[in-house]
Protein backbone atom coordinates (compact mmCIF):
# COMPACT_ATOMS: atom_id res chain seq x y z
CA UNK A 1 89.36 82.40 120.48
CA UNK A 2 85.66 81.76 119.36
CA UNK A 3 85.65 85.51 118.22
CA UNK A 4 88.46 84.53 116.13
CA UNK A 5 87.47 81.70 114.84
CA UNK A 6 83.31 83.55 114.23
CA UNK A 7 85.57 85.95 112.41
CA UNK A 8 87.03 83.74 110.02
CA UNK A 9 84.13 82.28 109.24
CA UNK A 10 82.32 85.40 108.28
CA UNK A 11 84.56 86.18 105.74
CA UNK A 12 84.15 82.35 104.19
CA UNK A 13 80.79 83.04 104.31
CA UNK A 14 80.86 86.36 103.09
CA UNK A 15 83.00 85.36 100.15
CA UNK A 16 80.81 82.34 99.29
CA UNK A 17 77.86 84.63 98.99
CA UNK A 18 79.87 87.75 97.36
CA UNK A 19 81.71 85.67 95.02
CA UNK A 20 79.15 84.15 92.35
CA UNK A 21 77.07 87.81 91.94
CA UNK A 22 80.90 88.72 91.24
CA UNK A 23 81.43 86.20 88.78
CA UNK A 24 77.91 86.90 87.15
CA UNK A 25 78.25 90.67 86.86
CA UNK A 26 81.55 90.93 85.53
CA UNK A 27 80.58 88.33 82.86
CA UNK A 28 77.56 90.69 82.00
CA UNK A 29 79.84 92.94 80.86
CA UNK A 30 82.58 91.03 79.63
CA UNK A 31 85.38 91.16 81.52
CA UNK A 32 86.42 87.72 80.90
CA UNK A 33 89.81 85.84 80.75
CA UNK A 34 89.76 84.70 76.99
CA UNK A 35 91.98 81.06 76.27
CA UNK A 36 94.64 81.90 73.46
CA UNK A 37 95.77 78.32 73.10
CA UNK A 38 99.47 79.36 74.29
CA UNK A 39 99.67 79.99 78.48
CA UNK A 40 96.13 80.06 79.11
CA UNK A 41 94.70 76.64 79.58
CA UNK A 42 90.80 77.13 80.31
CA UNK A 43 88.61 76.53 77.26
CA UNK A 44 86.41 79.40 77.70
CA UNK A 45 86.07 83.00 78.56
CA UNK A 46 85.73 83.17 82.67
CA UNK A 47 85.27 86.49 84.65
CA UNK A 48 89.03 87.28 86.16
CA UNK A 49 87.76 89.96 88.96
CA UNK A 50 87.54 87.91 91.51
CA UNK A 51 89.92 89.82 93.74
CA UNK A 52 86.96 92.01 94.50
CA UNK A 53 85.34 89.47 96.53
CA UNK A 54 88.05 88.64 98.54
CA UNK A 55 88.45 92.35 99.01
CA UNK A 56 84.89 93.15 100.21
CA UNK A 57 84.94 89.49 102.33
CA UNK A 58 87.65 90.83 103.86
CA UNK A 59 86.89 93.88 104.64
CA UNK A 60 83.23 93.45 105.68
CA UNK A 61 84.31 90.32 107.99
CA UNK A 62 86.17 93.76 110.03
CA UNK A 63 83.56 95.93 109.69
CA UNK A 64 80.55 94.13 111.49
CA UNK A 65 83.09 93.34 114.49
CA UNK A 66 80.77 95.47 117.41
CA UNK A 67 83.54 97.39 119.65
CA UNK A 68 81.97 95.30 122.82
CA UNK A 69 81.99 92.53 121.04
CA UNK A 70 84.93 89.84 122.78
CA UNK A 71 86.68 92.82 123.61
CA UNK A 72 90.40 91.56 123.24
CA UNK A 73 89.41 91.21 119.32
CA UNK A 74 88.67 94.33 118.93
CA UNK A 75 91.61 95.67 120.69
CA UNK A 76 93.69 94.20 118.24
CA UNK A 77 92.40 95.66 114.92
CA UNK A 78 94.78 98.05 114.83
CA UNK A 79 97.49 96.20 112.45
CA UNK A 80 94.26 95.56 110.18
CA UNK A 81 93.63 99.58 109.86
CA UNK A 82 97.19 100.17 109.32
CA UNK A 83 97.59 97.85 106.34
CA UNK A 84 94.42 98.95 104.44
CA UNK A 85 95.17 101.96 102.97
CA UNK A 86 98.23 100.20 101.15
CA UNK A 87 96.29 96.88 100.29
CA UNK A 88 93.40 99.31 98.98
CA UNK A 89 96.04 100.88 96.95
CA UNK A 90 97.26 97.38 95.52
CA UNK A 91 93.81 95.88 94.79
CA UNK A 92 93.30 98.99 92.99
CA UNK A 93 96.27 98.84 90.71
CA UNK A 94 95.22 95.34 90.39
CA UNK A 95 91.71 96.42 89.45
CA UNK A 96 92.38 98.58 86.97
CA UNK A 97 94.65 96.28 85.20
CA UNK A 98 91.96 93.93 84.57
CA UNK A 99 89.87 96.29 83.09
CA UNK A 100 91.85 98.32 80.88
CA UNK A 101 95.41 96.48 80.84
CA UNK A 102 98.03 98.73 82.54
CA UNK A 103 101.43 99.16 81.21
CA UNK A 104 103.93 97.36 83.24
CA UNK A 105 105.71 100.23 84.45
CA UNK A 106 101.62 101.80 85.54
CA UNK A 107 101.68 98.77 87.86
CA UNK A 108 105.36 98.89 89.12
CA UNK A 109 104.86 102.88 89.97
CA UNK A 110 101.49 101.64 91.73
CA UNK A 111 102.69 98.37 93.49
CA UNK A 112 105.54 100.87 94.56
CA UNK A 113 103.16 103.41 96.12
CA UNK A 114 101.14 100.32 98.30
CA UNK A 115 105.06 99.14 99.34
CA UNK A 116 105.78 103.02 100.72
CA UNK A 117 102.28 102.90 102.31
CA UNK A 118 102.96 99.50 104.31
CA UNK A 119 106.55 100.82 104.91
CA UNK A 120 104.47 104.52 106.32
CA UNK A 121 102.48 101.92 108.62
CA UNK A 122 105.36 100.66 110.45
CA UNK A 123 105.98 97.51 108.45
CA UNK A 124 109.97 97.47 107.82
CA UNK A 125 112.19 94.49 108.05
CA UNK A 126 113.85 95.44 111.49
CA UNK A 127 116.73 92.29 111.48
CA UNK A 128 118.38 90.20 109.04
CA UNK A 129 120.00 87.37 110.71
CA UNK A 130 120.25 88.63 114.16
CA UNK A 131 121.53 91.54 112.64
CA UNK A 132 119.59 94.98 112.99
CA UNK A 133 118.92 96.73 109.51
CA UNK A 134 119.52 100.60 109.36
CA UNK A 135 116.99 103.27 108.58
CA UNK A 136 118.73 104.36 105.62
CA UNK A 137 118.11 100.85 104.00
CA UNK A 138 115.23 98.88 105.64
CA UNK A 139 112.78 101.04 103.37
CA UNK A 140 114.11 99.93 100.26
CA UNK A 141 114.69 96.58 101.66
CA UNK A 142 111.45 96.41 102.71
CA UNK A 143 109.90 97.65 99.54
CA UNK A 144 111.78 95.53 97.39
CA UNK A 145 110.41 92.44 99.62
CA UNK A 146 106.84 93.72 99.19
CA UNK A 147 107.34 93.99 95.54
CA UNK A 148 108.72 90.88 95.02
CA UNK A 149 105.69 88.75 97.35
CA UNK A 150 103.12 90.79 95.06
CA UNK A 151 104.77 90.07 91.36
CA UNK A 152 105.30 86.44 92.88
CA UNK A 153 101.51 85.83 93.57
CA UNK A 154 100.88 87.62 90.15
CA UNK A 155 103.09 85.19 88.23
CA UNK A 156 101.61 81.81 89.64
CA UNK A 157 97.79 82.85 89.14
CA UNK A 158 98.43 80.87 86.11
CA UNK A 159 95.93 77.51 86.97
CA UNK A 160 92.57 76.99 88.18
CA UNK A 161 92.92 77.96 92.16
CA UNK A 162 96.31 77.81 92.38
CA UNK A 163 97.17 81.39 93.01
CA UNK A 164 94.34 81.54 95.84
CA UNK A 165 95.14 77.91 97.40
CA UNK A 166 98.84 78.93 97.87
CA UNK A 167 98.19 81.70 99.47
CA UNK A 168 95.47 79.88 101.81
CA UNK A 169 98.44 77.47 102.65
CA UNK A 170 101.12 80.55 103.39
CA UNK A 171 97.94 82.98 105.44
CA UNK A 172 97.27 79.64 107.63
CA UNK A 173 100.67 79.28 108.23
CA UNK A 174 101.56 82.46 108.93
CA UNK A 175 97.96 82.39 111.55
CA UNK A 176 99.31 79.33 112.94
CA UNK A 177 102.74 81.22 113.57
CA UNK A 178 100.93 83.93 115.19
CA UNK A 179 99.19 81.71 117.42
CA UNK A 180 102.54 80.18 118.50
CA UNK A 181 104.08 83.54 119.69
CA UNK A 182 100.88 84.56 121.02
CA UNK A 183 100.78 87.40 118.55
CA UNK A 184 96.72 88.51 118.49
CA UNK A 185 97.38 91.38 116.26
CA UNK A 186 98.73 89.10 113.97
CA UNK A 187 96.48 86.15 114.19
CA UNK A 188 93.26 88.72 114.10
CA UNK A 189 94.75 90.06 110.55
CA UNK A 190 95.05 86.75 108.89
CA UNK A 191 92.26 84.23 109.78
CA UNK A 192 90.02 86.08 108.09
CA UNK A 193 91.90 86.42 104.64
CA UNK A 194 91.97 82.61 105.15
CA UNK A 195 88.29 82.34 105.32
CA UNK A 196 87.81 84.63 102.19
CA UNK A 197 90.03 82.58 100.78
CA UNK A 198 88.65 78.79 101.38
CA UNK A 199 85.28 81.00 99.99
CA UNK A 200 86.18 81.80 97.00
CA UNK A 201 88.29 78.50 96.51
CA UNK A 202 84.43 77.06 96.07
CA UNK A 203 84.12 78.96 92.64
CA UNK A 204 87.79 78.97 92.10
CA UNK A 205 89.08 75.33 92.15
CA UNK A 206 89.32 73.10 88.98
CA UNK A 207 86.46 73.80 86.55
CA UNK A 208 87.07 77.31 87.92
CA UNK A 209 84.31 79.80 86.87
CA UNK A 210 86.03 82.83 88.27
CA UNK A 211 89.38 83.88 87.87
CA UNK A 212 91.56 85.67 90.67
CA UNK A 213 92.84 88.32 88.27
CA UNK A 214 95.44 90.85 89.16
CA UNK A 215 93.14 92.74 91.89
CA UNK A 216 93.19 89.07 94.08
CA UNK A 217 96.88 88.50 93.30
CA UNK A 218 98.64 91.87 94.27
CA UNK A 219 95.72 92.09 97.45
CA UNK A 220 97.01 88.46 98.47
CA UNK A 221 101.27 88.94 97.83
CA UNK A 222 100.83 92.40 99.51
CA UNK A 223 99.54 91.25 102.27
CA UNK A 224 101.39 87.90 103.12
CA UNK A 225 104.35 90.20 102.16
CA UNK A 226 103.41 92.48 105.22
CA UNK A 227 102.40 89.13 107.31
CA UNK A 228 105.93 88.29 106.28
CA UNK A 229 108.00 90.93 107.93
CA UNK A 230 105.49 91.39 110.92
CA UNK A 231 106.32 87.41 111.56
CA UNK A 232 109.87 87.86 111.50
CA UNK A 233 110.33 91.13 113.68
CA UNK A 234 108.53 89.25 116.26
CA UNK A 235 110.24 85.50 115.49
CA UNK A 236 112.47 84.38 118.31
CA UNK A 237 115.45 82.77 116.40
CA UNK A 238 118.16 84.34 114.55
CA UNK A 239 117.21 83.75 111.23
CA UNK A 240 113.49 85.10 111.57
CA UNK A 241 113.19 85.80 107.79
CA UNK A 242 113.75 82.28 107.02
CA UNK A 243 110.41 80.76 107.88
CA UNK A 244 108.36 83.73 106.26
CA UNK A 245 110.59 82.91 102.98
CA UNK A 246 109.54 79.46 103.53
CA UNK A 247 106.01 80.02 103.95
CA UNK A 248 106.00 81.70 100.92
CA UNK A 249 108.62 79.35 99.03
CA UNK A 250 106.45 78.58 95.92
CA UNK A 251 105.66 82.25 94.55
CA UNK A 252 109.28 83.21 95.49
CA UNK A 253 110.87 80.75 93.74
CA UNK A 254 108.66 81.02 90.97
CA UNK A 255 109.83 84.60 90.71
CA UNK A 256 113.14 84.22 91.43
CA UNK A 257 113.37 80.82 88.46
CA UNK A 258 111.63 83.75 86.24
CA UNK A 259 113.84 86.29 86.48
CA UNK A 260 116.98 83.92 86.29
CA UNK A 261 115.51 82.28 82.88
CA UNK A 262 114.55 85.51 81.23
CA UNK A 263 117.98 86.91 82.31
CA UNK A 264 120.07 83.65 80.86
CA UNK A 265 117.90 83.83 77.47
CA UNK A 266 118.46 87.77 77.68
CA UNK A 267 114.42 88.45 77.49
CA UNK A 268 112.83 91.23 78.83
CA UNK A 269 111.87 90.71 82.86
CA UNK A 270 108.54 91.50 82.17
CA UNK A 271 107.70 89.24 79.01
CA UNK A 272 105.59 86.61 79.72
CA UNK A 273 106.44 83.12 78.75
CA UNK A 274 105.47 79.57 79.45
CA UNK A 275 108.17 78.70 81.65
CA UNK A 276 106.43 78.51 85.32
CA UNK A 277 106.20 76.12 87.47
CA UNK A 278 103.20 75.10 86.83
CA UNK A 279 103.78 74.71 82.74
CA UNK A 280 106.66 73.06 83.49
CA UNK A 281 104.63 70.07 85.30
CA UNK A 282 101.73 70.64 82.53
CA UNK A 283 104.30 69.59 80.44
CA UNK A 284 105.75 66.36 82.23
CA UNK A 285 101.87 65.08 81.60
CA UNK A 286 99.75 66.22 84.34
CA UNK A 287 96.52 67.45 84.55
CA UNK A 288 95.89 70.83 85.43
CA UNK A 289 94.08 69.40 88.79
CA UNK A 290 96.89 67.52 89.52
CA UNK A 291 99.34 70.32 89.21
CA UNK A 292 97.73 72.30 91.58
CA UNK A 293 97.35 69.44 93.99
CA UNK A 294 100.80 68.81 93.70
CA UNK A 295 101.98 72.12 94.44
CA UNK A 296 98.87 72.55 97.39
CA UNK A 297 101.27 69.59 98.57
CA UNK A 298 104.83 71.52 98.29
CA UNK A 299 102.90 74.32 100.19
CA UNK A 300 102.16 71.59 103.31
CA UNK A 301 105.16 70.85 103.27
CA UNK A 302 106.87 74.07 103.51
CA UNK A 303 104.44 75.32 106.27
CA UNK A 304 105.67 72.16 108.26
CA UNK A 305 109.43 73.27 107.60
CA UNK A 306 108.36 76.78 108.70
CA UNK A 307 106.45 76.18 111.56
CA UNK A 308 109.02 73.64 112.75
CA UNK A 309 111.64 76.45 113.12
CA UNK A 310 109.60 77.85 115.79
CA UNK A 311 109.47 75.15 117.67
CA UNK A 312 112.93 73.19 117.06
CA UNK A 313 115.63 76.19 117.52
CA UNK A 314 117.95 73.59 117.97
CA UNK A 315 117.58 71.94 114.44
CA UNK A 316 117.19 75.75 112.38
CA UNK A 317 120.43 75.09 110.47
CA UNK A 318 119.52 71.57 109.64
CA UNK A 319 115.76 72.36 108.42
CA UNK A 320 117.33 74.71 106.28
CA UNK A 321 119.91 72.93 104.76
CA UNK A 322 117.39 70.12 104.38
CA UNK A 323 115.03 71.92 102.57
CA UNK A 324 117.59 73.82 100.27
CA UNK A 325 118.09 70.39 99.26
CA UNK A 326 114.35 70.10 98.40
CA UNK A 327 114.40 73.36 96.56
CA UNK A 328 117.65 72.14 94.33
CA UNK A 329 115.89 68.50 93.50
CA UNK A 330 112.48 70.51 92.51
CA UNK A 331 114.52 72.98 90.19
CA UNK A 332 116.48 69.20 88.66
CA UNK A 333 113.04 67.64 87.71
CA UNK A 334 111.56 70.34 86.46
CA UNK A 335 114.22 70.11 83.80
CA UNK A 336 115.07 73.73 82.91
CA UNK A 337 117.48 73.60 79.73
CA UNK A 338 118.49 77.16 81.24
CA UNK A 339 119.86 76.00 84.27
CA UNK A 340 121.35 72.84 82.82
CA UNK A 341 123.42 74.82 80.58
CA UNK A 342 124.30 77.23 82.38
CA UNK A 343 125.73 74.50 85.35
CA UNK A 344 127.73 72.80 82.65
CA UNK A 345 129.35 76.35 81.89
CA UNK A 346 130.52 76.66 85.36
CA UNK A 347 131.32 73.32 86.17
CA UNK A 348 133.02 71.95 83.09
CA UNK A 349 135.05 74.54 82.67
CA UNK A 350 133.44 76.23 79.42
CA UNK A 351 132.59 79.09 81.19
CA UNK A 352 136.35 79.66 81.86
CA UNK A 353 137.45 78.70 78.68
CA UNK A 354 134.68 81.57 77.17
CA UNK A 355 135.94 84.03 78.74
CA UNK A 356 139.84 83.11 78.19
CA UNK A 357 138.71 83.04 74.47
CA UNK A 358 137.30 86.85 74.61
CA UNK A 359 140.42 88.07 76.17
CA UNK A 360 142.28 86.52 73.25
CA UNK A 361 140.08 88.61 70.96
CA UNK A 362 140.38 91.52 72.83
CA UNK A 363 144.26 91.16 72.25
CA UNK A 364 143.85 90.05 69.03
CA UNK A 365 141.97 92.98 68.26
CA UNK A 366 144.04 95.84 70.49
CA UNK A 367 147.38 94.32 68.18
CA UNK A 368 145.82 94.23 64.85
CA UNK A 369 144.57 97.96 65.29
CA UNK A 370 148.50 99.27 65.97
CA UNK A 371 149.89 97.16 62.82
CA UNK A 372 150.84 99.53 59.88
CA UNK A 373 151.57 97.86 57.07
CA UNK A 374 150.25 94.25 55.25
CA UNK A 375 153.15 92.22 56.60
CA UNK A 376 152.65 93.42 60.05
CA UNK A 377 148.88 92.69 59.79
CA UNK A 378 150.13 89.27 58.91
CA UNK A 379 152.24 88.55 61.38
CA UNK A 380 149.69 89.34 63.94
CA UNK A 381 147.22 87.19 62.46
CA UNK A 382 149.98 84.48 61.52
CA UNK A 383 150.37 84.29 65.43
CA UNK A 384 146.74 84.14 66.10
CA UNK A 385 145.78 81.09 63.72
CA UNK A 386 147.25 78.72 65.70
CA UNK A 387 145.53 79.79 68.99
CA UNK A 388 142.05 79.94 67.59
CA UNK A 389 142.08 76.56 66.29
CA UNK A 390 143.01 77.08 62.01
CA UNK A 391 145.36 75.03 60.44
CA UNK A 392 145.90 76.63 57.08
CA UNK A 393 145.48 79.94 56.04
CA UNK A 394 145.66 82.74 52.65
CA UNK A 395 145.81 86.66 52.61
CA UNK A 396 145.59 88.40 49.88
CA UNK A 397 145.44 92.10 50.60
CA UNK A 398 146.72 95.17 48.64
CA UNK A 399 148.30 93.05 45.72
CA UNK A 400 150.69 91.19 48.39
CA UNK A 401 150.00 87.72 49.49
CA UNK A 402 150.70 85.32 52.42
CA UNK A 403 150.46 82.18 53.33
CA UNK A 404 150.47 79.92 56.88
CA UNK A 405 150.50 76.27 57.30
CA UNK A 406 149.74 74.02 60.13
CA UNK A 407 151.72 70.89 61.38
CA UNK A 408 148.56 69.03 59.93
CA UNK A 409 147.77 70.54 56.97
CA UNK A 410 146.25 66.96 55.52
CA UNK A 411 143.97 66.63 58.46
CA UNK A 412 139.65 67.07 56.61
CA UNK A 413 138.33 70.50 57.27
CA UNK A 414 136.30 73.46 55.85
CA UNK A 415 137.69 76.19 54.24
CA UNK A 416 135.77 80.00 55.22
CA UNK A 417 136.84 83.10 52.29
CA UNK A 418 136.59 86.23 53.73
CA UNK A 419 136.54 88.94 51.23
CA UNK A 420 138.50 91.48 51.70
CA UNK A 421 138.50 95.87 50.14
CA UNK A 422 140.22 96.47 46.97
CA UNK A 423 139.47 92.48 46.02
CA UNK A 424 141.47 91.42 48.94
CA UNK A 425 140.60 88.02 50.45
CA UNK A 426 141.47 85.74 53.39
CA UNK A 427 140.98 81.67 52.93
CA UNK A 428 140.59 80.42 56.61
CA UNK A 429 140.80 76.94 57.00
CA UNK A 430 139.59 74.12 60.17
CA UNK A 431 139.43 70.96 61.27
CA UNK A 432 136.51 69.68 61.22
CA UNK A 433 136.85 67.91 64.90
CA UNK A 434 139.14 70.77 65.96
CA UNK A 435 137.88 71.58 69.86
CA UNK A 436 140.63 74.91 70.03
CA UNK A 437 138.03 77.97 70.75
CA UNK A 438 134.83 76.92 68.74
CA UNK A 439 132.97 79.90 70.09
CA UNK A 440 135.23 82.15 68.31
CA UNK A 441 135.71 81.29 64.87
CA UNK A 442 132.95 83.63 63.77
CA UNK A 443 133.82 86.64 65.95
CA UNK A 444 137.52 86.31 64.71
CA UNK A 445 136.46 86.49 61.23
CA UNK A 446 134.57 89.65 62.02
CA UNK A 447 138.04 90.98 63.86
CA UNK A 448 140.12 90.45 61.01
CA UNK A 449 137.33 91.73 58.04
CA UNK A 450 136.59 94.68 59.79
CA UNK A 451 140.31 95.54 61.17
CA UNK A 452 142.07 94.69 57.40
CA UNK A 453 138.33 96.93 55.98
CA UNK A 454 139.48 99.96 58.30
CA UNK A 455 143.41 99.87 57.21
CA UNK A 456 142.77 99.39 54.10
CA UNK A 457 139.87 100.78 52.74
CA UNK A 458 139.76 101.35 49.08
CA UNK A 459 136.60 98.89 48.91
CA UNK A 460 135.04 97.30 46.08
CA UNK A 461 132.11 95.03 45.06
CA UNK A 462 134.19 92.20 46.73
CA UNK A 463 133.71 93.99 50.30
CA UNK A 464 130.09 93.60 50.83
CA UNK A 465 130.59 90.34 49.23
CA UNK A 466 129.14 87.65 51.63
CA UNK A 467 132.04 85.15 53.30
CA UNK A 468 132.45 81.52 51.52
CA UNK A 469 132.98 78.21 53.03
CA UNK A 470 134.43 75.33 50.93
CA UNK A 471 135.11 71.84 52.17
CA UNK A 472 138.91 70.63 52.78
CA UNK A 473 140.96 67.90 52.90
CA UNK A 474 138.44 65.09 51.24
């Protein structure tokens, strides 16, 4: 144990030494994190290599370790060899993206290359709730899991020692795991990330003067992300993957809220935005420093839930449940108008009624197409008025016209014309307060321009004539 522990602290003091010459190099030359006013909240250019101390902490902390020295330690250094050349590959994808600025799809064909590595070192993701995983799928399983952990440590770096402290939090906790099932290998390939860690935390932590940068980030998610799955092949209760995801719970669901935002405001996975976390409590009023100790707090706390599991078997499905509930009360106060909207879709019933109202377009549509002449176009849309919510309506088309009125024609509404080929026009008119399909008024009109357009199509000026909308019924 003192081995372990003199190991540990090697690497803190490696990385406290290591750290500043970093810092004051890559300054030199100017590879600096410069504020834009937007997502970045630091004031002034700061050096954002500071992966490459961790890197060389860690790695040196290994490298001085004597073969006779407390023998059982170096016994156990064979997990450490077998993770390096894929957390080499990481730090150097990483690397190179702070210098020169990959393209995302660079770093996703790299990150994917350190995932097959691990994954070629024995590190797959044997079980999923008691239940063995196949071959065929625990590489991509696996590699999708690694990928994930890396992109998730990527996308908090986004405060002063926030990226580095929660992933101090999640390699103690993992360490302290280790230690419980008397796993050495395990417990011999984490302290000493730990120490590099609490290091560079010295330079890191609010006024930081070094930045993590992508090297530290991918280095750190890649390998609490192999941590991960080495905990919970060896964890003793069914749902082994459980505590490593709670460990880890910050990054992840950082990620995860990410992807879910981006994909309900149809953005591009990969844009950035200021929608983290940690914005979104910048935003409620607190200070950067306060963020961070905030979410250094959420991190406690999910290391207790984790760690817990190990020890209470008895109460698994309760701690889970209980801190699902956690989880869904952190996602309510940070106040995503995403999620908001998208809950009163599903649970009010608009959701339903959205969809009901595209069928009724489809049909609308697939009936309009097989009408030949005006007065069977009519009748079709005659039919239709009434179920998308218009109480009076005009066609003139091809020198014949029509006319439709409601049971409340007096009621105050707007009146839309839709001009029509060959000086044809429709006059659509609706209640103001009408509640019958709002979402659809302007995809019907499209429907019925482009349908009447197509069947009847000797056009004039009138057709690319914009639509008009006139006030009724005042």
């Amino acid at each position: 144990m003192n081995s372990l522990l003199w190991l540990g602290l090697r690497a803190f003091l490696i990385a406290l030494v290591v750290t500043p010459i970093s810092r004051d190099v890559f300054r030199s030359y100017g590879v600096v994190d410069r504020p834009d006013a937007k997502r970045k909240v630091h004031r002034y250019p700061i050096p954002r290599v500071g992966g490459l101390a961790i890197a060389i902490s860690y790695l040196v902390a290994y490298v001085v370790v004597r073969p006779d020295e407390g023998s059982p330690l170096a016994q156990q250094l064979s997990l450490v060899w077998r993770l390096l050349p894929g957390a080499a590959l990481a730090f150097a994808v990483g690397m190179l993206d702070d210098l020169f600025n990959l393209r995302a799809w660079w770093k996703l064909v790299g990150q994917l290359g350190a995932a097959g590595l691990a994954c070629w070192s024995g590190v797959r993701i044997l079980s999923i709730a008691g239940a063995s995983t196949e071959a065929w799928w625990n590489l991509p399983l696996t590699m999708l899991w690694l990928l994930v952990c890396m992109n998730a440590f990527n996308l908090v770096d986004g405060l002063d020692g926030l990226a580095a402290g929660v992933g101090l939090f999640a390699t103690l906790t993992v360490f302290a795991a280790a230690l419980m099932a008397h796993s050495m290998p395990l417990a011999v390939a984490t302290f000493p990330l730990a120490g590099a860690l609490l290091g560079f935390l010295c330079y890191n932590f609010n006024p930081a003067t070094i930045f993590l940068g992508d090297s530290g980030s991918l280095l750190i998610g890649y390998l609490l992300g192999c941590y991960a799955v080495i905990w919970s092949n060896k964890s003793a209760t069914l749902l082994g993957m459980t505590a490593p995801l709670m460990a880890l719970s910050i990054p992840l669901l950082d990620v995860a809220l990410a992807i879910v935002r981006r994909f309900l405001r149809r953005q591009p996975i990969f844009t950035a935005d200021r929608g983290h976390i940690h914005h979104r409590l910048l935003d409620r009023g607190l200070h950067p420093r306060k963020v961070v100790l905030v979410l250094y707090a959420l991190c406690g706390l999910a290391a207790a839930f984790s760690l817990l599991q190990g020890l209470l078997h008895s109460l698994t499905g309760a701690l889970i449940i209980l801190f699902g509930v956690f989880i869904v009360l952190g996602i309510q106060y940070l106040g995503y108008a995403e999620f908001d909207l998208a809950g009163k879709l599903l649970f009010s019933g608009e959701f339903q009624r959205t969809v009901g109202a595209q069928i009724e377009l489809r049909k609308f549509r697939a009936t309009l197409a097989v009408a030949d002449s005006p007065a069977a176009c009519w009748e079709v849309i005659r039919e239709a008025l009434a179920k998308f919510g218009f109480q009076q309506a005009r066609l003139c088309i091809s020198g014949e016209v029509f006319e439709y009125s409601g049971v409340e024609p007096e009621v105050p509404g707007w009146t839309i014309r839709v001009p029509l080929s060959n000086g044809g026009y429709a006059n659509l008119t609706r209640a103001f307060e009408s509640n019958v399909l709002p979402m659809t008024v302007a995809p019907f009109v499209d429907v019925l321009r482009q349908s009447l357009n197509q069947k009847f199509p000797e056009a004039t000026a009138a057709e690319s004539a914009p639509a008009a909308v006139t006030l009724a019924g005042e």
